[in-house]
N, C-alpha and C. Protein backbone atom coordinates (compact mmCIF):
# COMPACT_ATOMS: atom_id res chain seq x y z
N UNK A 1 13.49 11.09 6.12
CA UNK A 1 14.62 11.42 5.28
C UNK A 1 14.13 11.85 3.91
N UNK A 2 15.03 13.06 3.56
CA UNK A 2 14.58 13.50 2.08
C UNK A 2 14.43 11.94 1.01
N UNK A 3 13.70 11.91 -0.07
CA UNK A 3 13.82 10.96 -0.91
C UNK A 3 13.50 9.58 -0.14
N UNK A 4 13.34 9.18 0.40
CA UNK A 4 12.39 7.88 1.41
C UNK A 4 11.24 7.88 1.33
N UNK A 5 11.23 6.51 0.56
CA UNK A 5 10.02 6.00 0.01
C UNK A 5 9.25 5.04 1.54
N UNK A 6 8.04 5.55 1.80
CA UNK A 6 7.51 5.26 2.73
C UNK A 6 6.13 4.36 2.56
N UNK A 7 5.85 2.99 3.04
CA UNK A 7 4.95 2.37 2.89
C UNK A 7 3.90 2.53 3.06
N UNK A 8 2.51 3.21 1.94
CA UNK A 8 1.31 3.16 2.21
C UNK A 8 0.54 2.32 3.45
N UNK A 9 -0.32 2.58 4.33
CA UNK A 9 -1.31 1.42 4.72
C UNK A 9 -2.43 0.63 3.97
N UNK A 10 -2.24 1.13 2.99
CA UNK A 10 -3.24 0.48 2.18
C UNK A 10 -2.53 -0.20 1.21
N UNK A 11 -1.18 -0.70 1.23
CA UNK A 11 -0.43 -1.39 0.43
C UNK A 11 -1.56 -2.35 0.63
N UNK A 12 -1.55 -3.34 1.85
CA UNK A 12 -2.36 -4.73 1.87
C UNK A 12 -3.89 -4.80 1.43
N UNK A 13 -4.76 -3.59 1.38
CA UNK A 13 -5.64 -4.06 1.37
C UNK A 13 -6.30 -4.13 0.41
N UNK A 14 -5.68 -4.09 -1.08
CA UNK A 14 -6.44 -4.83 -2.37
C UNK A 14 -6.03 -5.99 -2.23
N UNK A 15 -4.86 -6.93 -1.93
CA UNK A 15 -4.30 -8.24 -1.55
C UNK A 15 -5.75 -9.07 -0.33
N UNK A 16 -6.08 -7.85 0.48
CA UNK A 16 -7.00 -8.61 1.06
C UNK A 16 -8.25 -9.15 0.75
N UNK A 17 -8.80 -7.80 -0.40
CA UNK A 17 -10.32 -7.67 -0.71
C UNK A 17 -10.17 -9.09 -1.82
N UNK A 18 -8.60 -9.33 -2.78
CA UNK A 18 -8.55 -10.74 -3.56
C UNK A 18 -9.17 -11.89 -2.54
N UNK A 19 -8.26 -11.69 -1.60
CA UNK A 19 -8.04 -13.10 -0.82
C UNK A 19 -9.70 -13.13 -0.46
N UNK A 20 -10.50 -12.51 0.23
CA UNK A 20 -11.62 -12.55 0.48
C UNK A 20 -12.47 -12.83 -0.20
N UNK A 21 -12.32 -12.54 -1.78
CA UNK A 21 -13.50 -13.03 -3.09
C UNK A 21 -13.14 -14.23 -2.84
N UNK A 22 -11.75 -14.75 -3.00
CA UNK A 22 -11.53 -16.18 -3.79
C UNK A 22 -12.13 -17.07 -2.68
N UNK A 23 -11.92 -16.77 -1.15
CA UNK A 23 -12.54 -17.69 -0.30
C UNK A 23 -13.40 -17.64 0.13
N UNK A 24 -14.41 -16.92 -0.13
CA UNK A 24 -16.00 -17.02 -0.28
C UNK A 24 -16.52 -18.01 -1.42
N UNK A 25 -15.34 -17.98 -2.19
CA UNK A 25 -16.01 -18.76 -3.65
C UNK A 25 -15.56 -19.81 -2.99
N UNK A 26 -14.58 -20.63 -2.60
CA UNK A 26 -13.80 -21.71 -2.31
C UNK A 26 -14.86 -22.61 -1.34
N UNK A 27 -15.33 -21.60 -0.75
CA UNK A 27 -16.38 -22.61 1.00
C UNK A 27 -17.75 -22.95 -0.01
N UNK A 28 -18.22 -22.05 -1.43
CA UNK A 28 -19.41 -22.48 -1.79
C UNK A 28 -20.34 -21.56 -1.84
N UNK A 29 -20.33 -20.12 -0.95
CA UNK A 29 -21.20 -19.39 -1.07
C UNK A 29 -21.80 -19.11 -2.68
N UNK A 30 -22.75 -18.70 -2.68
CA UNK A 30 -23.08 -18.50 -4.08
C UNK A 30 -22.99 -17.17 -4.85
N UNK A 31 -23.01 -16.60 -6.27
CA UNK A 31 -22.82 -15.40 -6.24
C UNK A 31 -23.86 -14.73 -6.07
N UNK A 32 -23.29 -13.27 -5.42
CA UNK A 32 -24.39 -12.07 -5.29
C UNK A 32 -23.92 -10.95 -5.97
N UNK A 33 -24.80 -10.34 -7.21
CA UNK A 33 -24.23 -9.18 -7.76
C UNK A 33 -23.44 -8.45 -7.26
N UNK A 34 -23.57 -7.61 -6.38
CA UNK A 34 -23.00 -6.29 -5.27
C UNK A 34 -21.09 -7.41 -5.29
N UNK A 35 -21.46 -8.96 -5.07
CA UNK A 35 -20.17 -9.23 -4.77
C UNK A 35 -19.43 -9.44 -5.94
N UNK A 36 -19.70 -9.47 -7.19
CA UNK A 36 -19.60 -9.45 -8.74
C UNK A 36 -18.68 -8.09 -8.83
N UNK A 37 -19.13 -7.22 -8.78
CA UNK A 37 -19.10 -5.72 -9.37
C UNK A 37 -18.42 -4.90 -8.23
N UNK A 38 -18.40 -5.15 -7.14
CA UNK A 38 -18.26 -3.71 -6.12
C UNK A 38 -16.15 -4.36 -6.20
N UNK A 39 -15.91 -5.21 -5.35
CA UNK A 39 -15.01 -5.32 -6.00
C UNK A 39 -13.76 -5.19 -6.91
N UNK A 40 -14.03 -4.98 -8.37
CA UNK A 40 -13.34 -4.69 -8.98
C UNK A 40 -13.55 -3.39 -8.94
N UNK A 41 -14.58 -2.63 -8.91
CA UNK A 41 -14.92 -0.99 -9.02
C UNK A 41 -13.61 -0.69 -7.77
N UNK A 42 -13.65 -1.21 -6.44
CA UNK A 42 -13.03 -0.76 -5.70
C UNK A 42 -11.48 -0.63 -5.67
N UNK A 43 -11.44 -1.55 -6.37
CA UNK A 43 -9.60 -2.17 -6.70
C UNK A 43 -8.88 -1.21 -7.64
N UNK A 44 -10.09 -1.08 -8.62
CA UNK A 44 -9.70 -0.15 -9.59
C UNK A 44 -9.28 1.29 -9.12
N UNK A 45 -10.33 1.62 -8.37
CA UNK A 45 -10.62 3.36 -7.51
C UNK A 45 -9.04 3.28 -6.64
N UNK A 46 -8.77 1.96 -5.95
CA UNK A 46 -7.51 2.35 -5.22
C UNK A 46 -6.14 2.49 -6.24
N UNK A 47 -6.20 1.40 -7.50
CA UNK A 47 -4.80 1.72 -8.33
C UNK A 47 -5.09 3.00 -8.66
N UNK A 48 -6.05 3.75 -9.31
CA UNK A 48 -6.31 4.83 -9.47
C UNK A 48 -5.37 6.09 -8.45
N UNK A 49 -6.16 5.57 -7.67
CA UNK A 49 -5.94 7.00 -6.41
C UNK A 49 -3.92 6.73 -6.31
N UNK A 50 -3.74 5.53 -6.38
CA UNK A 50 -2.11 5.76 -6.01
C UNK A 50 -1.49 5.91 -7.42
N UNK A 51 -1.96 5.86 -8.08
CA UNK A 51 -1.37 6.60 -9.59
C UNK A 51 -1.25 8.05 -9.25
N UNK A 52 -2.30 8.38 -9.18
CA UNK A 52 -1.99 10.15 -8.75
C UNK A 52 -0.97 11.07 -7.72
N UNK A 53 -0.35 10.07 -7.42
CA UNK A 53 0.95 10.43 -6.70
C UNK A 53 2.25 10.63 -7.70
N UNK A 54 2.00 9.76 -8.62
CA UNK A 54 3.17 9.47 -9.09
C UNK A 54 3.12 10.42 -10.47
N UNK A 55 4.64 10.55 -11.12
CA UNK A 55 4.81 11.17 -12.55
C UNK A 55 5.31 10.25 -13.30
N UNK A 56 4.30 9.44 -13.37
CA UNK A 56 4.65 8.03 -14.85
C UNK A 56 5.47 8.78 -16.22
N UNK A 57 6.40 7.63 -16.74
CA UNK A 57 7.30 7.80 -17.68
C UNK A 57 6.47 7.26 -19.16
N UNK A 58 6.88 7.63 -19.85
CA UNK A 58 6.39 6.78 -21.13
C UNK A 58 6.59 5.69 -21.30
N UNK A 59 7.39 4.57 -21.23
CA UNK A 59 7.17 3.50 -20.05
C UNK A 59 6.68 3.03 -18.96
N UNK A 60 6.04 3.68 -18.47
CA UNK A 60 5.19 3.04 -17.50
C UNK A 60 3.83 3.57 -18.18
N UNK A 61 3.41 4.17 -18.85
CA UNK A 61 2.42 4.69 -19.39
C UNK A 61 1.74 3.49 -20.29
N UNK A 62 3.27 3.06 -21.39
CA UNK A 62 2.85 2.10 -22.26
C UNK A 62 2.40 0.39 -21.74
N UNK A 63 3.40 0.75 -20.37
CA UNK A 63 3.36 -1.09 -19.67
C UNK A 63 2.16 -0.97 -19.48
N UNK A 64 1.25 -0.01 -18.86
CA UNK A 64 -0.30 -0.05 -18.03
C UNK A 64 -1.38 0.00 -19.53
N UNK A 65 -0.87 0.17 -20.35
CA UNK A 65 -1.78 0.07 -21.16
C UNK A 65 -2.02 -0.88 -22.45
N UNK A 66 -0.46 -1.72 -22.10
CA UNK A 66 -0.50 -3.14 -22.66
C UNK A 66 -1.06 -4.55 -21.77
N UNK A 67 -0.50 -3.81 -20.18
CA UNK A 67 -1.28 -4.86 -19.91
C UNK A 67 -2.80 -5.05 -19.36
N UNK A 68 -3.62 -3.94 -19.57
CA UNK A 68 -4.74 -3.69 -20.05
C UNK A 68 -5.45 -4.26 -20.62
N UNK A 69 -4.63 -4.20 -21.99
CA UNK A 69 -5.36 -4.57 -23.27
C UNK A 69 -5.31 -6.24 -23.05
N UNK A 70 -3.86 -6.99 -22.18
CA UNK A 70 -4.00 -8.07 -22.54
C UNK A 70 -5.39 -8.47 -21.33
N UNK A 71 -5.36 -7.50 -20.01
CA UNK A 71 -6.53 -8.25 -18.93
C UNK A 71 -7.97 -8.47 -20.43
N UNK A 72 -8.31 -7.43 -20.94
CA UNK A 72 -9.27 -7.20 -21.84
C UNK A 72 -9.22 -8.12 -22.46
N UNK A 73 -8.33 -8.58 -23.60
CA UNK A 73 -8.33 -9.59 -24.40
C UNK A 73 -8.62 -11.22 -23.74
N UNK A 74 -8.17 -11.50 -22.83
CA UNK A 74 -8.80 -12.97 -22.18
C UNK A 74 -9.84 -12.52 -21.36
N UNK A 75 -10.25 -11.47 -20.70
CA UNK A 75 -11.59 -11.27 -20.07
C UNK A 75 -12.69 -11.14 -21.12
N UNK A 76 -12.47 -10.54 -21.97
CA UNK A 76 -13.65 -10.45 -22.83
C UNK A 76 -14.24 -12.17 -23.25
N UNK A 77 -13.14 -12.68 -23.87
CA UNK A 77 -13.83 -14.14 -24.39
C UNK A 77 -14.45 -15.07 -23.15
N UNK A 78 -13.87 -15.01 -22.15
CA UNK A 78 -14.21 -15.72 -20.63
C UNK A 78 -15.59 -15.29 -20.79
N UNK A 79 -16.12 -14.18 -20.31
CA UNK A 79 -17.42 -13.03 -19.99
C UNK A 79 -18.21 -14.02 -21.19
N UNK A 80 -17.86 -14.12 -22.21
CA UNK A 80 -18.72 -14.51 -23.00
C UNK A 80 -19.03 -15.66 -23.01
N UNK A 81 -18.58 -16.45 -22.67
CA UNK A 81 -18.14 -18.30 -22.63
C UNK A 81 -19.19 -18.18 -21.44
N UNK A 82 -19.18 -17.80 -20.60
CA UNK A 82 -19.54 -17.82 -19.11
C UNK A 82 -21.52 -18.26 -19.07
N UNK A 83 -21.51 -19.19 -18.68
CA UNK A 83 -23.11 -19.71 -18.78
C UNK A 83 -23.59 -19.72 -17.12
N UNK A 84 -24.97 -19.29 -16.99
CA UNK A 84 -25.13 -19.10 -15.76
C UNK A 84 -26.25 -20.17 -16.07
N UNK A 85 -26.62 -20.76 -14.96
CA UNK A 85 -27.67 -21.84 -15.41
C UNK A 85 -28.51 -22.00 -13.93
N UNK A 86 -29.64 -21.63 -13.84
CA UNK A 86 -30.78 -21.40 -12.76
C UNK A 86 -30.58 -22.82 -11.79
N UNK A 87 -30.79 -22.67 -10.21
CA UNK A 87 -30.46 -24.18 -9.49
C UNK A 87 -32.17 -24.42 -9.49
N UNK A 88 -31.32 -25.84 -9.73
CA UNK A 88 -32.80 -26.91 -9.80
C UNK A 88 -32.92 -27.61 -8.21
N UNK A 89 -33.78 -28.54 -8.00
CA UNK A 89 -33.94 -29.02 -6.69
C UNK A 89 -32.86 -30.43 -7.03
N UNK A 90 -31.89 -30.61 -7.62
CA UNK A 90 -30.92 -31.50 -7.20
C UNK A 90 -29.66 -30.96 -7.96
N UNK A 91 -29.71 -29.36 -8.53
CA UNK A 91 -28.35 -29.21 -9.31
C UNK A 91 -27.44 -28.87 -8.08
N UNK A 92 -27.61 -29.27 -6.66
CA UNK A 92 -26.79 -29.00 -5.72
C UNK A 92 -26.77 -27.65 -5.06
N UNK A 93 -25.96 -27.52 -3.40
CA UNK A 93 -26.73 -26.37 -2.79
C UNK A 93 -25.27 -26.64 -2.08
N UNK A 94 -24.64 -25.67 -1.50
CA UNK A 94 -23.44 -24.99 -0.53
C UNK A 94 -23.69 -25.92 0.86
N UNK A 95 -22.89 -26.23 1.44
CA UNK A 95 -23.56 -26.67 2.77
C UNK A 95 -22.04 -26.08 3.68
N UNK A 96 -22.51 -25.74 4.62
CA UNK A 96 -21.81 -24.63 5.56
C UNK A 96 -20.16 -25.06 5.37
N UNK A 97 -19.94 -26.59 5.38
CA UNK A 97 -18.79 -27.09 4.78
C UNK A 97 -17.47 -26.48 4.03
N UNK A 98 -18.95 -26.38 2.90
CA UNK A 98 -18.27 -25.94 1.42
C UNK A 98 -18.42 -26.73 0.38
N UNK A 99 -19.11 -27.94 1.60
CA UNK A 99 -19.38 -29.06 0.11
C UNK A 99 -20.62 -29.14 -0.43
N UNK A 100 -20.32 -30.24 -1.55
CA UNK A 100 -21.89 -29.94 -2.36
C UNK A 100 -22.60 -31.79 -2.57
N UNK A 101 -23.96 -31.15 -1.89
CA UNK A 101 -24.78 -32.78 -2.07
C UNK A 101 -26.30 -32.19 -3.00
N UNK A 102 -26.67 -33.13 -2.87
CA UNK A 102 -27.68 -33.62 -4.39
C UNK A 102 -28.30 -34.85 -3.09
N UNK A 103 -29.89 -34.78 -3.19
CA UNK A 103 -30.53 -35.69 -2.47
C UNK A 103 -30.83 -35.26 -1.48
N UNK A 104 -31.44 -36.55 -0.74
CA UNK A 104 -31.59 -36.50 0.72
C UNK A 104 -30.30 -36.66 1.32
């Protein structure tokens, strides 16, 4: 039908690539750069690509670029706060679980 707004397939799958960081972190795995960075590059590339469909208003122009500034403003101080600290032989290790032991 003329004017019928029709559901992408790729609606779900930045919802998925979230759900997949957070529960890799949740079981314990540890971080790996590539899983740091690729990520957000990708999330970004898809809001991107479905922007280009659309003819944003000056309102929607200004909402995406306030709330921008606010992701920026609490990401920046986090990034900086953020201490990475080398594992020692008892600062603890992932166990297939998810849990974490120290010792024998």
């Amino acid at each position: 039908m003329p004017g019928e707004v029709v559901a992408d397939r790729a609606d779900g799958e930045p919802a998925a690539l979230v759900a997949y960081a957070v529960a890799r972190r949740m079981i314990g795995q540890p971080l790996v750069a590539k899983d740091v960075y690729a990520p957000p590059v990708i999330l970004i590339g898809i809001g991107l690509h479905s922007l280009l469909d659309l003819r944003p208003t000056a309102l929607d122009v200004t909402w995406l670029a306030v709330t921008a500034l606010i992701g920026v403003a609490f990401g920046a101080p986090r990034a900086a706060t953020t201490q990475v600290f080398p594992r020692t032989a008892c600062s603890g290790s992932a166990t297939p679980g998810g849990r974490w032991s120290c010792g024998p």
